[in-house]
C-alpha atoms as a PDB file:
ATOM      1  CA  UNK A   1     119.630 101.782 118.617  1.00  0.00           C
ATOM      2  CA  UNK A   2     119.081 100.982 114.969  1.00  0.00           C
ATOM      3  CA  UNK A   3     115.562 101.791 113.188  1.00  0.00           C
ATOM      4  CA  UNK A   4     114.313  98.453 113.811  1.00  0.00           C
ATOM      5  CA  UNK A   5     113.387  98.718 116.981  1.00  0.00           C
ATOM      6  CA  UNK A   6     111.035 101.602 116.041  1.00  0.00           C
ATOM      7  CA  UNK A   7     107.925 100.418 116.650  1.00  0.00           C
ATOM      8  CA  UNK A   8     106.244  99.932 113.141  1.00  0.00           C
ATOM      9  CA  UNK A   9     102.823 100.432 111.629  1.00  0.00           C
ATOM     10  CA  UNK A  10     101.669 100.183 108.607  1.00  0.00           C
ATOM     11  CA  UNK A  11      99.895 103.440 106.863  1.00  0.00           C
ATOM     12  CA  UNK A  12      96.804 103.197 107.086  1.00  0.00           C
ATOM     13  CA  UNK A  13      94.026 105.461 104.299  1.00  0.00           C
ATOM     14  CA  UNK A  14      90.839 107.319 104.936  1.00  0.00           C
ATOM     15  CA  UNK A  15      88.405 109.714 103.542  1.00  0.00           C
ATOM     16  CA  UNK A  16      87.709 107.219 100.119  1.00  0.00           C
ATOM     17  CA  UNK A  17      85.245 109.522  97.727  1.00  0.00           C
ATOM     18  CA  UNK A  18      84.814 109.968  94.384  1.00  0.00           C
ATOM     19  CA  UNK A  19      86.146 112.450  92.287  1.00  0.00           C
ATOM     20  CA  UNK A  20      84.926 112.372  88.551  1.00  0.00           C
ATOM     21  CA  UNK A  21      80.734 113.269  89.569  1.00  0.00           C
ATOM     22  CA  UNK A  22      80.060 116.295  86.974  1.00  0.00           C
ATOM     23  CA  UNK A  23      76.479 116.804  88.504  1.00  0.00           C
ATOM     24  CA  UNK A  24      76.669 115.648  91.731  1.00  0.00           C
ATOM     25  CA  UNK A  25      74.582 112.147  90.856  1.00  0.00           C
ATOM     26  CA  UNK A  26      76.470 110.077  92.850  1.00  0.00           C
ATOM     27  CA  UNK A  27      77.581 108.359  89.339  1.00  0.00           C
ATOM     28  CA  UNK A  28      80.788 108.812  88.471  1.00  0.00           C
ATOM     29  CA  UNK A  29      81.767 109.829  84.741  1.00  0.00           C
ATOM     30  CA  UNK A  30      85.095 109.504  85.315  1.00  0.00           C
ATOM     31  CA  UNK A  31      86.446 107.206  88.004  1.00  0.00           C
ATOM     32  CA  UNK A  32      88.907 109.455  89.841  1.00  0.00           C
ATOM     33  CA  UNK A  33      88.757 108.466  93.723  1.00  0.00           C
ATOM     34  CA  UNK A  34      90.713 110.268  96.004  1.00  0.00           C
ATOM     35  CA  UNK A  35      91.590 109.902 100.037  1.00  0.00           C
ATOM     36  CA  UNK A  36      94.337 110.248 102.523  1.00  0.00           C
ATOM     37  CA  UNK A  37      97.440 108.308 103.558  1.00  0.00           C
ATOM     38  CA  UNK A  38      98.581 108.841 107.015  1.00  0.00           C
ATOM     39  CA  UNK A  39     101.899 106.736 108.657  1.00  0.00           C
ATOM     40  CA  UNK A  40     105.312 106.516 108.968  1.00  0.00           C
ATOM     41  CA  UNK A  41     107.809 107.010 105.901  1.00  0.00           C
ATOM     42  CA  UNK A  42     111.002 106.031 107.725  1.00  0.00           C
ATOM     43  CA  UNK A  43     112.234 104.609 104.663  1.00  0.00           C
ATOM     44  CA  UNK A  44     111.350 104.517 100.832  1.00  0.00           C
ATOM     45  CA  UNK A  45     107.486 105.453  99.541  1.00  0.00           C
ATOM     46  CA  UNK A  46     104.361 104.045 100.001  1.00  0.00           C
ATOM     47  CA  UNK A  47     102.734 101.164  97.894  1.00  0.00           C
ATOM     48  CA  UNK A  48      99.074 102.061  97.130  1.00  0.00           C
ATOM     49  CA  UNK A  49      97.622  98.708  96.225  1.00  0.00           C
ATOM     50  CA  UNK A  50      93.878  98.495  94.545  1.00  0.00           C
ATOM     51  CA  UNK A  51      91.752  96.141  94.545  1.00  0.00           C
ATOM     52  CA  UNK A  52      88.954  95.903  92.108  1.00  0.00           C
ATOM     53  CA  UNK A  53      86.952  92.948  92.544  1.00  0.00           C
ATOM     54  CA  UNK A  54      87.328  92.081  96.303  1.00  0.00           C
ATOM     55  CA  UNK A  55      89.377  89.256  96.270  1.00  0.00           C
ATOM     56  CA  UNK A  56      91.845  91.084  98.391  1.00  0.00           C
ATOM     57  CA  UNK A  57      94.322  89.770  95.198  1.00  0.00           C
ATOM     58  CA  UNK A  58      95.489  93.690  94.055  1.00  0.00           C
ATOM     59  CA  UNK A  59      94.658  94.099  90.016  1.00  0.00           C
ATOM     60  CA  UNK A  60      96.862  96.854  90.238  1.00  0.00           C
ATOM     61  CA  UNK A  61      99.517  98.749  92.461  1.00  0.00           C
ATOM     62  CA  UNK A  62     101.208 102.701  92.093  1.00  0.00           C
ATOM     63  CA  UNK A  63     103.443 104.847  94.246  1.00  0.00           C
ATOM     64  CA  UNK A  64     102.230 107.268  96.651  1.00  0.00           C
ATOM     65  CA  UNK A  65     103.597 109.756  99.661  1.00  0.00           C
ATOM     66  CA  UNK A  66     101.809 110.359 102.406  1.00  0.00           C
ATOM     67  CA  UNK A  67      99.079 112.529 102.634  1.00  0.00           C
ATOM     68  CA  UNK A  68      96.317 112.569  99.889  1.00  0.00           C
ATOM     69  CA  UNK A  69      96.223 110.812  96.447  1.00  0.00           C
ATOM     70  CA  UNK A  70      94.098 110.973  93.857  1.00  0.00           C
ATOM     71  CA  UNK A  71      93.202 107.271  91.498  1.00  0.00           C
ATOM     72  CA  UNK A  72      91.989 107.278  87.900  1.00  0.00           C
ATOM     73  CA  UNK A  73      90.410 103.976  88.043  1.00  0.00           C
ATOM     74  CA  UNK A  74      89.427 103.887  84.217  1.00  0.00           C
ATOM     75  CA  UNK A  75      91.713 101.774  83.019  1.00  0.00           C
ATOM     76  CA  UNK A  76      90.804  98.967  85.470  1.00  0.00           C
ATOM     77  CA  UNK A  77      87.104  99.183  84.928  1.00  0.00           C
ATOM     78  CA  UNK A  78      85.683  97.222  82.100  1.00  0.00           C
ATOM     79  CA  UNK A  79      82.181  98.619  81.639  1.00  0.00           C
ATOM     80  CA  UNK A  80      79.499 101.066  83.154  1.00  0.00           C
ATOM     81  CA  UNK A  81      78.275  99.447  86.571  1.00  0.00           C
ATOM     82  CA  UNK A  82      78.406  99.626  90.390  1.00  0.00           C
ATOM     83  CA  UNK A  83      81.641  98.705  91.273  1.00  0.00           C
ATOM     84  CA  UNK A  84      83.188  98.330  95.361  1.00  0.00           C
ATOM     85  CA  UNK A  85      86.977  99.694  94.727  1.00  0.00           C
ATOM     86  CA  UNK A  86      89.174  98.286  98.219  1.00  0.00           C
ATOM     87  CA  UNK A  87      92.651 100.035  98.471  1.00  0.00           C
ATOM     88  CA  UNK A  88      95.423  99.779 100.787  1.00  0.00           C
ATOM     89  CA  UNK A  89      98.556 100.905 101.653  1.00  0.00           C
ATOM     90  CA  UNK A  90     102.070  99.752 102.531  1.00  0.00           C
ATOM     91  CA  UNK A  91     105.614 100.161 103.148  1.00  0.00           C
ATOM     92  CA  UNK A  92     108.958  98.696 103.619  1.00  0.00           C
ATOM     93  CA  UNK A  93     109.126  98.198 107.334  1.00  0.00           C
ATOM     94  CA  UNK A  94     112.918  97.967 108.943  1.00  0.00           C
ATOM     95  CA  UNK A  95     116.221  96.766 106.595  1.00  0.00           C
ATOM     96  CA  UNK A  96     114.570  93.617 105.376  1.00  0.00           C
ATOM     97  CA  UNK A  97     112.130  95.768 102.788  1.00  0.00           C
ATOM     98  CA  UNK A  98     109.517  93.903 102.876  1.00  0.00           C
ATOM     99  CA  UNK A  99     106.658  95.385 102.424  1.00  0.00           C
ATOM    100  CA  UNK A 100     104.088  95.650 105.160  1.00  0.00           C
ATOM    101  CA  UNK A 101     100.198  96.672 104.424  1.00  0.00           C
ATOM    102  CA  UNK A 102      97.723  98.135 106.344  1.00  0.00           C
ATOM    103  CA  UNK A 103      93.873  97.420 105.942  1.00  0.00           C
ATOM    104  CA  UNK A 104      91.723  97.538 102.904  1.00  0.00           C
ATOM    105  CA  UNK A 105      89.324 100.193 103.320  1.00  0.00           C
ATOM    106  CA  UNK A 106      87.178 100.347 100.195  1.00  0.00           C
ATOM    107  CA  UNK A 107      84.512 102.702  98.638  1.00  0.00           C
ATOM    108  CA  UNK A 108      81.230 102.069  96.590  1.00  0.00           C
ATOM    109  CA  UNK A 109      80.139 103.765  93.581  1.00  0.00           C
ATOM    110  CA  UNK A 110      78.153 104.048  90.117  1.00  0.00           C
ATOM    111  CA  UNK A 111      80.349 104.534  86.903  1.00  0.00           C
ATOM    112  CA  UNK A 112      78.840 105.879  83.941  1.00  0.00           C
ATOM    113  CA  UNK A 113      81.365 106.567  81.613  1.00  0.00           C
ATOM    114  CA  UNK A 114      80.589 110.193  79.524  1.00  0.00           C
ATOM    115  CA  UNK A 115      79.260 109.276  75.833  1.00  0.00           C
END
């Protein structure tokens, strides 16, 4: 039986919080979000994609491995403000590589970048 019969699901992330809150604010002084891949890695890595401002069109993309990841968000962030970050995650499924994603599972927060 070759590997594409495996049944295949995407990876799928959970546990979205922020990272970067120096005194526990809920405002983030550095945007550093973390969470948790879980899936299948058959083949290569995993494709985090992020999505800043929920058009579901990624504004940027990185390479991750399953289990949890941690996202410095400040170069995608323009200014201070409330911001709703979605991310997903994907992988090749079966000998055609393309990539397959699971759902976007996003996170609110308050940046408030230190002066």
């Amino acid at each position: 039986a070759s590997s594409d019969d495996v049944e295949f699901s995407p990876p799928s992330i959970s546990g979205l919080q922020t990272r970067g809150d120096s005194d526990e604010d809920d405002v983030a002084e550095i945007p550093i979000i973390s969470g948790t891949v879980t899936g299948t890695s058959f083949f290569q890595g995993i494709t985090l994609q992020i999505d800043i401002d929920g058009d579901e069109n990624p504004e940027g993309s990185m390479p991750i491995s399953v289990g949890e990841f941690f996202v410095n968000l400040t170069s995608y962030l323009p200014e201070d403000g409330e911001y709703s970050v979605s991310f997903r995650a994907g992988e090749a499924a079966g000998s055609s590589g393309e990539i397959v994603y699971g759902n976007w599972e996003t996170i609110d927060f308050t940046y408030e970048a230190l002066e």
